[in-house]
N, C-alpha and C. Protein backbone atom coordinates (compact mmCIF):
# COMPACT_ATOMS: atom_id res chain seq x y z
N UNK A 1 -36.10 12.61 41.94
CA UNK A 1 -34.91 12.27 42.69
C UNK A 1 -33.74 11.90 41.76
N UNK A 2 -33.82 11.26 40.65
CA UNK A 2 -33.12 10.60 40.03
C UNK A 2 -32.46 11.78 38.82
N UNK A 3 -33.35 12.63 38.77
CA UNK A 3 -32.67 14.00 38.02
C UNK A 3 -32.25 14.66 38.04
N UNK A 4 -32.56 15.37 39.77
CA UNK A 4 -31.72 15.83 41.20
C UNK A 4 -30.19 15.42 40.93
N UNK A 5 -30.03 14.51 41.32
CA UNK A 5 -28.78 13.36 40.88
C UNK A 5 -28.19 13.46 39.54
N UNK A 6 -28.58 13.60 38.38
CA UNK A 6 -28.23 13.92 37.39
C UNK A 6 -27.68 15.03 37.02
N UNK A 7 -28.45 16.21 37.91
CA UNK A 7 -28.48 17.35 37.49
C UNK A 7 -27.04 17.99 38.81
N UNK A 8 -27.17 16.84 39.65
CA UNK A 8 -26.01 17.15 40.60
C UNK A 8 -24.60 16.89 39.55
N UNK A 9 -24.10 15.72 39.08
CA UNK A 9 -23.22 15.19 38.12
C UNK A 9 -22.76 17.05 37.26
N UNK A 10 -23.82 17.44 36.88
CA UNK A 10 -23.24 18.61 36.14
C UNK A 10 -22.26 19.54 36.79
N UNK A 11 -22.32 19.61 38.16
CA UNK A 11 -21.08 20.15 38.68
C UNK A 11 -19.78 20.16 38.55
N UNK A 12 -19.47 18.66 37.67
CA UNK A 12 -18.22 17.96 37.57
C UNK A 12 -17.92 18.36 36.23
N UNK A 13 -18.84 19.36 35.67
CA UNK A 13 -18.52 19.16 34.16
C UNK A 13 -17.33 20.34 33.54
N UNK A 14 -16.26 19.80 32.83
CA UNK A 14 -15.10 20.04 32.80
C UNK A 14 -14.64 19.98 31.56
N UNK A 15 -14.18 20.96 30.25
CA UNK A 15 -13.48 20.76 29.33
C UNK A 15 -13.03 19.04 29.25
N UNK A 16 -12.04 18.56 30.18
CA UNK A 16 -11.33 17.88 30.16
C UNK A 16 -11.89 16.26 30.21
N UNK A 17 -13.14 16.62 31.27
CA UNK A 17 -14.10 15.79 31.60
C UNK A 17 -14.79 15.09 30.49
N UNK A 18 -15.50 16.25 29.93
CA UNK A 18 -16.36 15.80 29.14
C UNK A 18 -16.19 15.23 28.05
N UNK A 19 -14.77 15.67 27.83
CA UNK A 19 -13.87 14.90 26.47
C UNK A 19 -13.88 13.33 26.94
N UNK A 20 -13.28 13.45 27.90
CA UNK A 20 -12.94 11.66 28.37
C UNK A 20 -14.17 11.27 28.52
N UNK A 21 -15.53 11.56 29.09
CA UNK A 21 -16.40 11.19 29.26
C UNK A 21 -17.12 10.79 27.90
N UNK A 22 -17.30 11.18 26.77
CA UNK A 22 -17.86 11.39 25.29
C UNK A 22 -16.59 10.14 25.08
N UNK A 23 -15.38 10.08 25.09
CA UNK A 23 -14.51 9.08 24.41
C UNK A 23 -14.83 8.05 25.06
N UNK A 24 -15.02 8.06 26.53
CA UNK A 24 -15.78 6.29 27.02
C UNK A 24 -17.02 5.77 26.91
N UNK A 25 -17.97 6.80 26.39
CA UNK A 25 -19.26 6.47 25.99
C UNK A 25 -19.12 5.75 24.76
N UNK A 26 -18.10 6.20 23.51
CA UNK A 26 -18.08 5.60 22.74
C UNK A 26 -17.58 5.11 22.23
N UNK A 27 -16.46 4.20 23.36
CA UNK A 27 -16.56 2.82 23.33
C UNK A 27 -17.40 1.88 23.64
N UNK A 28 -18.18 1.84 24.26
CA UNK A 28 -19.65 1.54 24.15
C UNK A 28 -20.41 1.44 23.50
N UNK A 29 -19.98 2.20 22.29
CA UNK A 29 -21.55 2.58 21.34
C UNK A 29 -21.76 0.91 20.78
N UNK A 30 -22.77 0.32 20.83
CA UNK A 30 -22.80 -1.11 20.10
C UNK A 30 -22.12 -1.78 20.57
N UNK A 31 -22.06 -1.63 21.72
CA UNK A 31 -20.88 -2.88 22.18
C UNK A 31 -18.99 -3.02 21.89
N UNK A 32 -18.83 -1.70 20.61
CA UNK A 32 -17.59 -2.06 19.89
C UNK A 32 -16.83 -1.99 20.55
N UNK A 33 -16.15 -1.90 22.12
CA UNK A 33 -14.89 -1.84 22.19
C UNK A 33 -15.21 -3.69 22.89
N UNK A 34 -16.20 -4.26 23.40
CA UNK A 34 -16.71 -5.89 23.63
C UNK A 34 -16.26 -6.42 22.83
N UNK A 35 -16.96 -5.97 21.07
CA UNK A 35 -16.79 -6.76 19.89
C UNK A 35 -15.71 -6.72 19.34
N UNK A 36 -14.83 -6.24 19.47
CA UNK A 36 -13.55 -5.82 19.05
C UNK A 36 -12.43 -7.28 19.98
N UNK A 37 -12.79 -7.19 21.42
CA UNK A 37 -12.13 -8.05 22.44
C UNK A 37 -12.22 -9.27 21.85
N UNK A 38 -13.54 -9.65 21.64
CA UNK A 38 -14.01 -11.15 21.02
C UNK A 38 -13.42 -11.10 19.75
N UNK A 39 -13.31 -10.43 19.04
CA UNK A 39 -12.62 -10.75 17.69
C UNK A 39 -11.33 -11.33 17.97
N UNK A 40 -10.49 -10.39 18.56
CA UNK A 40 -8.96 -10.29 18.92
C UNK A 40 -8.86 -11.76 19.86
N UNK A 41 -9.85 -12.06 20.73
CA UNK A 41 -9.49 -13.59 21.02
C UNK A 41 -9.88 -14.73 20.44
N UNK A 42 -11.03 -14.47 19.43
CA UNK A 42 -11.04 -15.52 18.61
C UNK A 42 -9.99 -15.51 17.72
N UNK A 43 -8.97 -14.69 17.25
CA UNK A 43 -8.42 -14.93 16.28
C UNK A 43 -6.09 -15.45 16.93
N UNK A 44 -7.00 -15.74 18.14
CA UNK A 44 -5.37 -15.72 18.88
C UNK A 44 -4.97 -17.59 19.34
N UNK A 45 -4.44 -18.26 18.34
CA UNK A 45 -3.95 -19.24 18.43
C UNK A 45 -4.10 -20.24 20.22
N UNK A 46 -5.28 -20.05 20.90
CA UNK A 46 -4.58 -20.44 21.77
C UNK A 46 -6.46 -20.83 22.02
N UNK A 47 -6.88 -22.27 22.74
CA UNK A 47 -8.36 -22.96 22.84
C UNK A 47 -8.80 -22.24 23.61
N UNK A 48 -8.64 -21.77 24.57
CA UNK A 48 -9.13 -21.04 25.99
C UNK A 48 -9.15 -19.66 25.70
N UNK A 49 -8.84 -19.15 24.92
CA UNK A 49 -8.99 -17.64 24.25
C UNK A 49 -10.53 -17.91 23.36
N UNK A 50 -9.87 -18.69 22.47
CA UNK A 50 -11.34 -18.71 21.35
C UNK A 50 -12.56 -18.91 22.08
N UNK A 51 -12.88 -20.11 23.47
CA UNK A 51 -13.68 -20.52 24.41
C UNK A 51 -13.95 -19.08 25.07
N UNK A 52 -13.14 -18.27 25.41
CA UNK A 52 -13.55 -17.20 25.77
C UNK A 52 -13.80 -15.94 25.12
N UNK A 53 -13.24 -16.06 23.73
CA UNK A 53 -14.18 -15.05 22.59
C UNK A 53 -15.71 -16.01 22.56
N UNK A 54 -15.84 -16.93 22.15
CA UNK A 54 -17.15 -17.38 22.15
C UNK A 54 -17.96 -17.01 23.14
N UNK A 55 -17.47 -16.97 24.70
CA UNK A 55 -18.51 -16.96 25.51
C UNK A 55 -18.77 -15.20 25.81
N UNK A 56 -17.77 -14.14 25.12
CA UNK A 56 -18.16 -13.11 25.27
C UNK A 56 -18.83 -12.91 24.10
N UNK A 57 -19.26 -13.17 23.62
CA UNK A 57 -19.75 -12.81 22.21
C UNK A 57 -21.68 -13.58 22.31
N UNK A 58 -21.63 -14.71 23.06
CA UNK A 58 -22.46 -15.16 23.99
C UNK A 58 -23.05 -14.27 25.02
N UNK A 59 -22.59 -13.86 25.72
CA UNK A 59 -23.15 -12.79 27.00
C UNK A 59 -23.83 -11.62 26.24
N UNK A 60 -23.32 -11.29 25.26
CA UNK A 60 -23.54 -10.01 24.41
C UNK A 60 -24.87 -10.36 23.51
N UNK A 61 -24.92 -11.31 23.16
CA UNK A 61 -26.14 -11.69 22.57
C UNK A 61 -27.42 -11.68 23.52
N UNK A 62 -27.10 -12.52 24.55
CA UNK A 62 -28.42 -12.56 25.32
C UNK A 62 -28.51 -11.38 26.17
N UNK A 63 -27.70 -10.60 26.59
CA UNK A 63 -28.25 -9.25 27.02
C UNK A 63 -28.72 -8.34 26.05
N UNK A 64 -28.50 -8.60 24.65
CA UNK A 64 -29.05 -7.48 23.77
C UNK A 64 -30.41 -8.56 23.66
N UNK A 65 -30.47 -9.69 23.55
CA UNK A 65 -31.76 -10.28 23.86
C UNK A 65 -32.92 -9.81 24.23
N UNK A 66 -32.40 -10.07 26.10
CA UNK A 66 -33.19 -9.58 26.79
C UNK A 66 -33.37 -8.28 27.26
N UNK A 67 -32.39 -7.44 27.07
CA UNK A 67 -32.35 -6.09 27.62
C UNK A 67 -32.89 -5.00 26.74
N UNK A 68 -32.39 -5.28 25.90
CA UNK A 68 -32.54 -4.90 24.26
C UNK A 68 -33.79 -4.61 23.24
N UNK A 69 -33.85 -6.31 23.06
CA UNK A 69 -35.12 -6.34 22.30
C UNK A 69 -36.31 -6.72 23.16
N UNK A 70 -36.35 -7.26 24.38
CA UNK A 70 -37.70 -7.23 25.32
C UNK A 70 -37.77 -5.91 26.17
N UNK A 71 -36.88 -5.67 27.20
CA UNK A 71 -36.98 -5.08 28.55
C UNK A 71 -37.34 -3.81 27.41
N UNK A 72 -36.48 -3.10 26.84
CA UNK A 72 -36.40 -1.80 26.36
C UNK A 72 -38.28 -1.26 25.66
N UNK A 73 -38.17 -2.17 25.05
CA UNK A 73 -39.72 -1.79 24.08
C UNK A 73 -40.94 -1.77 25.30
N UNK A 74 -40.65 -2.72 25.96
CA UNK A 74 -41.68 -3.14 26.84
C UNK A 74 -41.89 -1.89 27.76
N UNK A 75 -40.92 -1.55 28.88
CA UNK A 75 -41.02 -0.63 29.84
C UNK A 75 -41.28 0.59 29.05
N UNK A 76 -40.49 1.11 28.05
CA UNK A 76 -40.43 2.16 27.47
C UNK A 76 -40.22 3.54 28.04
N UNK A 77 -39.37 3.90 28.41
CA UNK A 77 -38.74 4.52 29.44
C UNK A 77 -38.27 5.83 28.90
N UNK A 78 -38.77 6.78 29.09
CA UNK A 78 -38.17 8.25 27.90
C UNK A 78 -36.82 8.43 28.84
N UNK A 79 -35.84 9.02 28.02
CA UNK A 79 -34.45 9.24 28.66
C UNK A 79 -34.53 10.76 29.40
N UNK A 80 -33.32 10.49 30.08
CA UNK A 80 -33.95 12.11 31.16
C UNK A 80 -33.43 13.37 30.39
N UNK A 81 -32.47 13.72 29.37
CA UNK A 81 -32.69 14.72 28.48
C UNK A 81 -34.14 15.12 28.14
N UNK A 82 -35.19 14.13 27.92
CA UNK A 82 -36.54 14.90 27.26
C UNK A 82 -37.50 15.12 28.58
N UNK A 83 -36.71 15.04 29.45
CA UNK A 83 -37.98 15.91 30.44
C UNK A 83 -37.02 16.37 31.51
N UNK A 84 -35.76 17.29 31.15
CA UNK A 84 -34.91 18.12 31.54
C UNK A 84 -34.41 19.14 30.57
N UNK A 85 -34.26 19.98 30.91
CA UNK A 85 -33.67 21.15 30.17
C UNK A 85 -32.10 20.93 30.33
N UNK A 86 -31.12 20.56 29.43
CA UNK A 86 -29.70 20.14 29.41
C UNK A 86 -29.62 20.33 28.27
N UNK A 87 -28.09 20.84 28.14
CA UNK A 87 -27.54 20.76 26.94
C UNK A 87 -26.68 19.77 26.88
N UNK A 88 -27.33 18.87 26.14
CA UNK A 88 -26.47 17.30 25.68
C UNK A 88 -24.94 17.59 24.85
N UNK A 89 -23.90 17.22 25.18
CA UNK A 89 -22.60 16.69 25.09
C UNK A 89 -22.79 15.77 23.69
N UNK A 90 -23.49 14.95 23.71
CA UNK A 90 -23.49 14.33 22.46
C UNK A 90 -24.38 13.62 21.29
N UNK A 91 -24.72 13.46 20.75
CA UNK A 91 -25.96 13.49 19.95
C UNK A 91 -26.59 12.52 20.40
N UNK A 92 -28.31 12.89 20.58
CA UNK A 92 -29.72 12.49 21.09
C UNK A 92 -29.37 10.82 20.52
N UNK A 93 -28.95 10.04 22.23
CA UNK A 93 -29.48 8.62 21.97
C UNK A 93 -30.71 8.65 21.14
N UNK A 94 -31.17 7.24 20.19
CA UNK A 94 -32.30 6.86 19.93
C UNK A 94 -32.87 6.00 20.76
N UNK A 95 -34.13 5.43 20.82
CA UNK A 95 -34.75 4.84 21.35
C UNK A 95 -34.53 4.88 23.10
N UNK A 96 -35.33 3.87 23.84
CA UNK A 96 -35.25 4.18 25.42
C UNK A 96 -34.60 4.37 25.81
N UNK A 97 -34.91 4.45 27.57
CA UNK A 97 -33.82 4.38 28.41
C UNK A 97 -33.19 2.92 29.40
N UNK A 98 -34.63 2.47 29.36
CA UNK A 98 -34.38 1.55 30.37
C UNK A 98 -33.95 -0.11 29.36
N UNK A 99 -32.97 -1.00 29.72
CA UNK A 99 -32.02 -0.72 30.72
C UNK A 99 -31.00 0.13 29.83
N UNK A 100 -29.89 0.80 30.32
CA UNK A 100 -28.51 0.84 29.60
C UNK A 100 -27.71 0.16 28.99
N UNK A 101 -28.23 -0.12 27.94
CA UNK A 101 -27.50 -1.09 26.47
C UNK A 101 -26.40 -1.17 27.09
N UNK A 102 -25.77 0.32 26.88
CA UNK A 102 -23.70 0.68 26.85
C UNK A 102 -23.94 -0.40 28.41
N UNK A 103 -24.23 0.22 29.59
CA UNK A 103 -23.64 -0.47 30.60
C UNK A 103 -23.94 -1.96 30.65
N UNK A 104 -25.27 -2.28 30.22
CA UNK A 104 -25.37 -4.10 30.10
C UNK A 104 -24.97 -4.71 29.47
N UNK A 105 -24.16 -4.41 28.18
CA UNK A 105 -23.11 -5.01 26.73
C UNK A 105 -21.47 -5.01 27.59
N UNK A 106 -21.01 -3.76 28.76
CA UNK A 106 -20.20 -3.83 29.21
C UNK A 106 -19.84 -4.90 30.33
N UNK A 107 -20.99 -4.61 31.13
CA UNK A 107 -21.05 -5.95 32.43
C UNK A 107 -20.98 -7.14 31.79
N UNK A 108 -21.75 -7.61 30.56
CA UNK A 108 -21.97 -8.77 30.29
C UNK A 108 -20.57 -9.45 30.14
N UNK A 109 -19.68 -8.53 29.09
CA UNK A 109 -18.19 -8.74 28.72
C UNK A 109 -17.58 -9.13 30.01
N UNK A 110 -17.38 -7.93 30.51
CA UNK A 110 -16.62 -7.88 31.93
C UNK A 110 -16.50 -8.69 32.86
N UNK A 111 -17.78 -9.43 32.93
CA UNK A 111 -17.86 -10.74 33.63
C UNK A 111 -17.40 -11.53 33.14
N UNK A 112 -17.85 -11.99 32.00
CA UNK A 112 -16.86 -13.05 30.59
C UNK A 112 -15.46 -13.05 31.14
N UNK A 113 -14.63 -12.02 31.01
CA UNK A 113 -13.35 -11.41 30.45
C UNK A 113 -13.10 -11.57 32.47
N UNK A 114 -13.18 -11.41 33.29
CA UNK A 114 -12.89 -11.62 34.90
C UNK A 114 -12.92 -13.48 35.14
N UNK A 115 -14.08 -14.17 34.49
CA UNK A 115 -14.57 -15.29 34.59
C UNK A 115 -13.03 -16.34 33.85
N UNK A 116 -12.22 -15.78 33.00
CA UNK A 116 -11.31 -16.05 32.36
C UNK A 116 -10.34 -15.72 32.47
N UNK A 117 -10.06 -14.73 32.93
CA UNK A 117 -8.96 -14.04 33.43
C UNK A 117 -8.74 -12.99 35.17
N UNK A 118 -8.83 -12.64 35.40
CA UNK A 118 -8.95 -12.15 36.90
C UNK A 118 -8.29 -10.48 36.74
N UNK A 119 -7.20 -10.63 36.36
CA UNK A 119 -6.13 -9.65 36.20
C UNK A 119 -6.72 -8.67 35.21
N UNK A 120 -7.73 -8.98 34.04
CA UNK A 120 -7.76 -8.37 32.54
C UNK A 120 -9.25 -8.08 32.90
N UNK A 121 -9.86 -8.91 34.06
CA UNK A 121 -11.51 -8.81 34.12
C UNK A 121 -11.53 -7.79 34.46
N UNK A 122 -10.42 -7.11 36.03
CA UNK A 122 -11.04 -6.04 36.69
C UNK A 122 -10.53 -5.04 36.06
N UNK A 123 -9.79 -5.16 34.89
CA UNK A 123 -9.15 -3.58 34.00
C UNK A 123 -10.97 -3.87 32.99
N UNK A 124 -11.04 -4.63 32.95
CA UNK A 124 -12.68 -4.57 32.27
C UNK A 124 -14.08 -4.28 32.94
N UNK A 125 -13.71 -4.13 34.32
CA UNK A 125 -14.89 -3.99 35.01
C UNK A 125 -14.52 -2.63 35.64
N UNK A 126 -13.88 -1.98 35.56
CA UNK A 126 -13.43 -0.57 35.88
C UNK A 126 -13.44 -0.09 34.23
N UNK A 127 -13.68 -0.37 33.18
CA UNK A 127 -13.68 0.21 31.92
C UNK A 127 -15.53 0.32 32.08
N UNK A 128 -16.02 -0.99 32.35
CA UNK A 128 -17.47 -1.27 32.03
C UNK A 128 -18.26 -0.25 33.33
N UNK A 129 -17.59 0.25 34.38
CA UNK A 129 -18.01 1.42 35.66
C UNK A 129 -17.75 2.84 35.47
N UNK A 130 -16.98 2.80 34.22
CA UNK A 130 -16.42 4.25 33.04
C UNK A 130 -17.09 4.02 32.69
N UNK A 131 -17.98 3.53 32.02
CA UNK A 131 -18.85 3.44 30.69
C UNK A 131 -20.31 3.61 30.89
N UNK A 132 -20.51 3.27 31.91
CA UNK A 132 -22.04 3.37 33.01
C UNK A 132 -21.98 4.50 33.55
N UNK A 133 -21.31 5.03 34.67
CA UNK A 133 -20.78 6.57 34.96
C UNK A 133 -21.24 7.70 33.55
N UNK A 134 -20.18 7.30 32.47
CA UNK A 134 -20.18 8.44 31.78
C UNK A 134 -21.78 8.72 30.85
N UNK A 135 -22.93 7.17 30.98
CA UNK A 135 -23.84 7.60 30.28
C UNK A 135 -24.85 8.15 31.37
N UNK A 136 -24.61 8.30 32.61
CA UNK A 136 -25.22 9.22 33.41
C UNK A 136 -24.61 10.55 33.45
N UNK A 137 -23.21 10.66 32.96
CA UNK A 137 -22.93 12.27 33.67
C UNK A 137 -23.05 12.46 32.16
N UNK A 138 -23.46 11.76 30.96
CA UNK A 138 -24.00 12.83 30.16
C UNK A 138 -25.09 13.18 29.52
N UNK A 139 -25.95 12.73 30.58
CA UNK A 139 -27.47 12.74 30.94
C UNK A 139 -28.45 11.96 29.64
N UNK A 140 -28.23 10.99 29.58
CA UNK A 140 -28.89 10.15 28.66
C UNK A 140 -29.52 8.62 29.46
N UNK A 141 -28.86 8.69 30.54
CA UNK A 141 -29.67 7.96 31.13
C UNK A 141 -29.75 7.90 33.10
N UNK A 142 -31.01 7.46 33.50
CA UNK A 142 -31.54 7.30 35.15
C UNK A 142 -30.33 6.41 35.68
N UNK A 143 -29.88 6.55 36.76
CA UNK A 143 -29.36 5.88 37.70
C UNK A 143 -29.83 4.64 38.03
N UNK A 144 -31.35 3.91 37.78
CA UNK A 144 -31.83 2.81 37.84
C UNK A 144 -31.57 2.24 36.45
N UNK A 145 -31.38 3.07 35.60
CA UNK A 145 -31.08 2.48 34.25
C UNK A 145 -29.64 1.55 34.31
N UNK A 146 -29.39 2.59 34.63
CA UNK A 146 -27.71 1.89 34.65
C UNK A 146 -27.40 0.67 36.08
N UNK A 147 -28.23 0.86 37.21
CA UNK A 147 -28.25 -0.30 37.89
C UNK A 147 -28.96 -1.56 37.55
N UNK A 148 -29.81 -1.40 36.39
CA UNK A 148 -30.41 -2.35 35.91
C UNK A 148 -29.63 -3.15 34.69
N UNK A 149 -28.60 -1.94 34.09
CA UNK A 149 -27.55 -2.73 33.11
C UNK A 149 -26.50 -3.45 33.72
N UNK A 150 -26.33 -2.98 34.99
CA UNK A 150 -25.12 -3.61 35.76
C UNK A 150 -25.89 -4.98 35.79
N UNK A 151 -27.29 -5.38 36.57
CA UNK A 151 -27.67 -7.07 37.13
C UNK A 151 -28.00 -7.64 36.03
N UNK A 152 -28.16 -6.62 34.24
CA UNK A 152 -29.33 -7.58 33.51
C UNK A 152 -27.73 -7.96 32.57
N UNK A 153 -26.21 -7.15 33.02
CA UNK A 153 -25.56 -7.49 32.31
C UNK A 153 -24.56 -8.67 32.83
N UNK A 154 -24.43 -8.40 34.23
CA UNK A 154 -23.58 -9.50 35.18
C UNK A 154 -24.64 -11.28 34.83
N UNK A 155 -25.53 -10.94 34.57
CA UNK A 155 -26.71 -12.05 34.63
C UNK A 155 -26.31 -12.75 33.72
N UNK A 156 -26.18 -11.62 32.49
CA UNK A 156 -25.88 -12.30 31.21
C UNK A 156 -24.51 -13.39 30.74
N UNK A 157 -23.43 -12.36 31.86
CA UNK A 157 -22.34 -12.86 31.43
C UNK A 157 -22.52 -14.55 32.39
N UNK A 158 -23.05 -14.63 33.52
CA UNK A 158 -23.34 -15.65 34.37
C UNK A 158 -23.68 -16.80 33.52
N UNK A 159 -24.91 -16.85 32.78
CA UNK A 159 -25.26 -17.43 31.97
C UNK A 159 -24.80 -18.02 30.41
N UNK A 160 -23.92 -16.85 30.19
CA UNK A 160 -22.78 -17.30 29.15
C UNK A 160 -21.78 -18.56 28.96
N UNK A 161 -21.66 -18.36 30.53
CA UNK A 161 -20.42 -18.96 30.75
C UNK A 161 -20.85 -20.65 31.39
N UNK A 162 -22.42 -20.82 31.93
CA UNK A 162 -22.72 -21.75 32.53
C UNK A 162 -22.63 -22.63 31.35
N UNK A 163 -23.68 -21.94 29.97
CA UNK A 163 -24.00 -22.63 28.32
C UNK A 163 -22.65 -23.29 28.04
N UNK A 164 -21.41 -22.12 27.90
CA UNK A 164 -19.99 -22.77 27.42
C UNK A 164 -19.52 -23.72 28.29
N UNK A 165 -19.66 -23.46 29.85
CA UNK A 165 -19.24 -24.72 30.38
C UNK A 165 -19.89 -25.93 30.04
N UNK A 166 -21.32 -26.13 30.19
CA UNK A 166 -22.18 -27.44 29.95
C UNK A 166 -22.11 -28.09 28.48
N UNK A 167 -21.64 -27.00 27.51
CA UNK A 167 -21.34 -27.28 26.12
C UNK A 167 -19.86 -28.33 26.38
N UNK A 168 -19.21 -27.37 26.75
CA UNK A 168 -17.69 -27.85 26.80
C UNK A 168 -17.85 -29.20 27.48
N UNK A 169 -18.43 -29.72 29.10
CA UNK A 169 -18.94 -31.12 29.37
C UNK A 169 -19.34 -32.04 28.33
N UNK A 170 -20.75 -31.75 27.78
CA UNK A 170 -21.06 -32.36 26.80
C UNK A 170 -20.47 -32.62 25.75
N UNK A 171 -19.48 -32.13 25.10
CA UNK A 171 -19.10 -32.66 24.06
C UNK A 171 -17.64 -33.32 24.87
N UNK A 172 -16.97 -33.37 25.85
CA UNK A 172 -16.16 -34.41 26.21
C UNK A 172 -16.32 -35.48 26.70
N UNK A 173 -18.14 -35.24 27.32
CA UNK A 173 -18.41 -36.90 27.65
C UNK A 173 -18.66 -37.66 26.75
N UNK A 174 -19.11 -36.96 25.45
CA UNK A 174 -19.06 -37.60 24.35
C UNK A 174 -18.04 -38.58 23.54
């Protein structure tokens, strides 16, 4: 069912498409267009920026944590290129499928970056629904993959932000 679906996505495939699609995947790659955000607000004169480079840089850790270094090894999930006949757009992810790194490094941010801002979250959560999208339409990963990066990455950012708040308490009741 889930390849059906995949293999439906190829309909859409378009010179034009696939360019934009390959350029939003890799912003994704490693998190870098996340790690890049957190840099640029840690380095911007202002407490509530740096508080919020910290806590994205936070979300990003514990979803590569848990998503990453447990969920991934554990389930072990072959990606749907190796048990489809497709010609891949861009060079053979390594390792699993399950969950979607790109989309759970994006949610995690996105939540961060909405949790702090409102206006800048949802230009980040429509970047991080580009970025999930495009690693299904270029068949590297299941549709449960990527719904599993969306909850294991929204989770993450949830949790990011609870640590920085209870941090931020604690050291003023201090």
């Amino acid at each position: 069912m889930e390849i059906k679906f995949l293999e439906a996505l190829q309909i859409l495939y378009s010179p034009i498409l696939n360019y934009l699609m390959i350029f939003i995947t890799y912003l994704g790659n490693g998190g870098f267009i996340w790690i890049v955000a957190a840099i640029y607000l840690l380095f911007q004169n202002n407490n509530k920026l740096k508080r919020e480079a910290f806590t994205l840089a936070l979300a990003l850790i514990i979803f590569s944590i848990f998503g990453l270094l447990i969920l991934k090894p554990i389930i072990a999930r072959p990606r749907p290129f190796t048990v489809s006949d497709v010609n891949l757009l861009i060079k053979e992810p390594l390792g699993f499928s399950f969950p979607s790194g790109h989309t759970g490094s994006s949610f995690a941010a996105a939540y961060v970056i909405y949790f702090y801002n409102k206006k800048k979250g949802v230009l980040a959560l429509i970047l991080a629904a580009l970025i999930a999208f495009s690693r299904m339409y270029l068949f590297v990963h299941y549709p449960t993959d990527i719904i599993a990066g969306i909850i294991l990455g929204l989770i993450s950012g949830k949790l990011a932000t609870n640590c920085t708040n209870n941090l931020l308490k604690r050291a003023y009741n201090n």
